[in-house]
Protein backbone atom coordinates (compact mmCIF):
# COMPACT_ATOMS: atom_id res chain seq x y z
CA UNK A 1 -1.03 -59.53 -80.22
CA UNK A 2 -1.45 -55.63 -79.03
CA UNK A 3 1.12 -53.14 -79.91
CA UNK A 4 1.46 -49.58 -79.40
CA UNK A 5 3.83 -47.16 -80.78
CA UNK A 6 5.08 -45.17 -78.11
CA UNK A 7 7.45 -43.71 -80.31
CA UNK A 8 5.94 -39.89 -79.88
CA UNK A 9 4.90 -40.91 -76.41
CA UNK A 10 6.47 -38.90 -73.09
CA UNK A 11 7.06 -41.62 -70.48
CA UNK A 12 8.19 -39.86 -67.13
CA UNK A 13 11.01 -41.88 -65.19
CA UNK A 14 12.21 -40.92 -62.15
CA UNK A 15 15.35 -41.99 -60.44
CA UNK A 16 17.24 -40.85 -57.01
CA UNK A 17 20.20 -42.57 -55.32
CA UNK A 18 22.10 -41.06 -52.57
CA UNK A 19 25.67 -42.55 -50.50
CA UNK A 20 27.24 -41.21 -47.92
CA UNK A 21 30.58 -43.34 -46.75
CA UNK A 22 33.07 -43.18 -44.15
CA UNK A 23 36.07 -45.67 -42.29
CA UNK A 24 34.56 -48.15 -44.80
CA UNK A 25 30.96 -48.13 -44.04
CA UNK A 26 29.03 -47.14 -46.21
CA UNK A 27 24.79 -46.03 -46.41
CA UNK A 28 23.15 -46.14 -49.74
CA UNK A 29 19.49 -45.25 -51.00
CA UNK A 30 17.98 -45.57 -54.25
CA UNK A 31 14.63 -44.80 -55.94
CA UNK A 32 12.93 -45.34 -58.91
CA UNK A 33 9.50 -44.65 -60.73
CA UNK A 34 7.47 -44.87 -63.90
CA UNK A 35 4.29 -44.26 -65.14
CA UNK A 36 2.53 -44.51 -67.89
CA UNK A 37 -1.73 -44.00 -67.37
CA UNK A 38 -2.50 -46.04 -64.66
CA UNK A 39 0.61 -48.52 -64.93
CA UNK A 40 3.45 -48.02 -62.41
CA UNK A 41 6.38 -49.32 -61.46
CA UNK A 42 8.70 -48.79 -58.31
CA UNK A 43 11.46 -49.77 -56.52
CA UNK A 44 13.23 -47.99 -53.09
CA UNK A 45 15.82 -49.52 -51.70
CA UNK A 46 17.96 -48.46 -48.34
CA UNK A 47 21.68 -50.24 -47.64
CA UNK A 48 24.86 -50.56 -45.28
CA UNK A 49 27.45 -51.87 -46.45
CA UNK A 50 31.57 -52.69 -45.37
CA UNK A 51 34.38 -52.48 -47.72
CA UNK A 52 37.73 -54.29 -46.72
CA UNK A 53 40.51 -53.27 -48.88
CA UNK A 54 42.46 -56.41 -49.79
CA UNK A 55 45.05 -54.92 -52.11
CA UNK A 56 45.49 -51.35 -53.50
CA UNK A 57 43.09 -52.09 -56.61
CA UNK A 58 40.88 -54.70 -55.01
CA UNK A 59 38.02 -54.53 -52.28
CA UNK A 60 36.01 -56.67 -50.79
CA UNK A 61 32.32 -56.07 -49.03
CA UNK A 62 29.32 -57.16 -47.24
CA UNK A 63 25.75 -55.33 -47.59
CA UNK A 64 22.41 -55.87 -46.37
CA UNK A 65 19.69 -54.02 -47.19
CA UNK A 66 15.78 -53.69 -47.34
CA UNK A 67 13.83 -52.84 -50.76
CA UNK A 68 9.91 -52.74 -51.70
CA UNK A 69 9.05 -53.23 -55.41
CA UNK A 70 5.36 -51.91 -56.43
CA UNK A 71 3.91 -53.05 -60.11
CA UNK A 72 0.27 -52.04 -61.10
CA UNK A 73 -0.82 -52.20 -64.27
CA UNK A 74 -4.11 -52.31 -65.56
CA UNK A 75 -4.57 -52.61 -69.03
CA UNK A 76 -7.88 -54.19 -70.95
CA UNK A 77 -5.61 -57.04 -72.05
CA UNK A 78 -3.68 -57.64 -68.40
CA UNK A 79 -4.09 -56.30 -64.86
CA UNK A 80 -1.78 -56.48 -61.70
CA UNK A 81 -1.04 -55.14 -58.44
CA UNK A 82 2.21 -56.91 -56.71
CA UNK A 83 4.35 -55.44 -54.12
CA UNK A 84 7.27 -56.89 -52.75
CA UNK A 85 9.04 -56.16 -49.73
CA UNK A 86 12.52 -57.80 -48.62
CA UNK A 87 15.64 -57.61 -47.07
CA UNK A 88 18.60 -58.71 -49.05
CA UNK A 89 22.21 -59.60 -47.85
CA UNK A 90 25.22 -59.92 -50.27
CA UNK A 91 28.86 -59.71 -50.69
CA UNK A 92 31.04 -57.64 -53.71
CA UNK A 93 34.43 -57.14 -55.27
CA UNK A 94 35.44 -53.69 -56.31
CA UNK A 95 38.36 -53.59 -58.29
């Protein structure tokens, strides 16, 4: 077993996210990145998405979206590069 004590460590993390909505349609993007050496993670994702209101506390939407996930780490104990892109669909309640 390795350990590290990152305890003193700086680990920069980035994170964006953006939304602009209107008549119930909304556009939504989100990034986010860390790095530590030469390991890195990311994820950007870009949606649309339609909210029905149902009653005056409760909505109901629809979204589909595309997002690309990046890992890379390379370590003497375990190295990696995967990168996944893929469009999502999916529904939500807002309440």
């Amino acid at each position: 077993s390795v350990q590290k004590d990152f305890q003193n460590t700086i680990i920069p993390y980035a994170y964006l996210r953006a939304r602009a909505e209107a008549f119930g349609i909304g556009v939504e993007g989100t990034g986010k990145y860390i790095s530590y050496n030469t390991n890195e993670f990311s994820e950007y994702s870009i949606k649309l998405d339609y909210t029905i209101p149902l009653t005056p506390i409760l909505d109901f939407g629809v979204e589909a979206g595309y997002k690309t996930t990046t890992l890379i780490a390379d370590t003497d104990y375990f190295k990696t590069n995967i990168n996944s892109d893929n469009i999502f669909f999916g529904g939500f309640i807002k309440f």
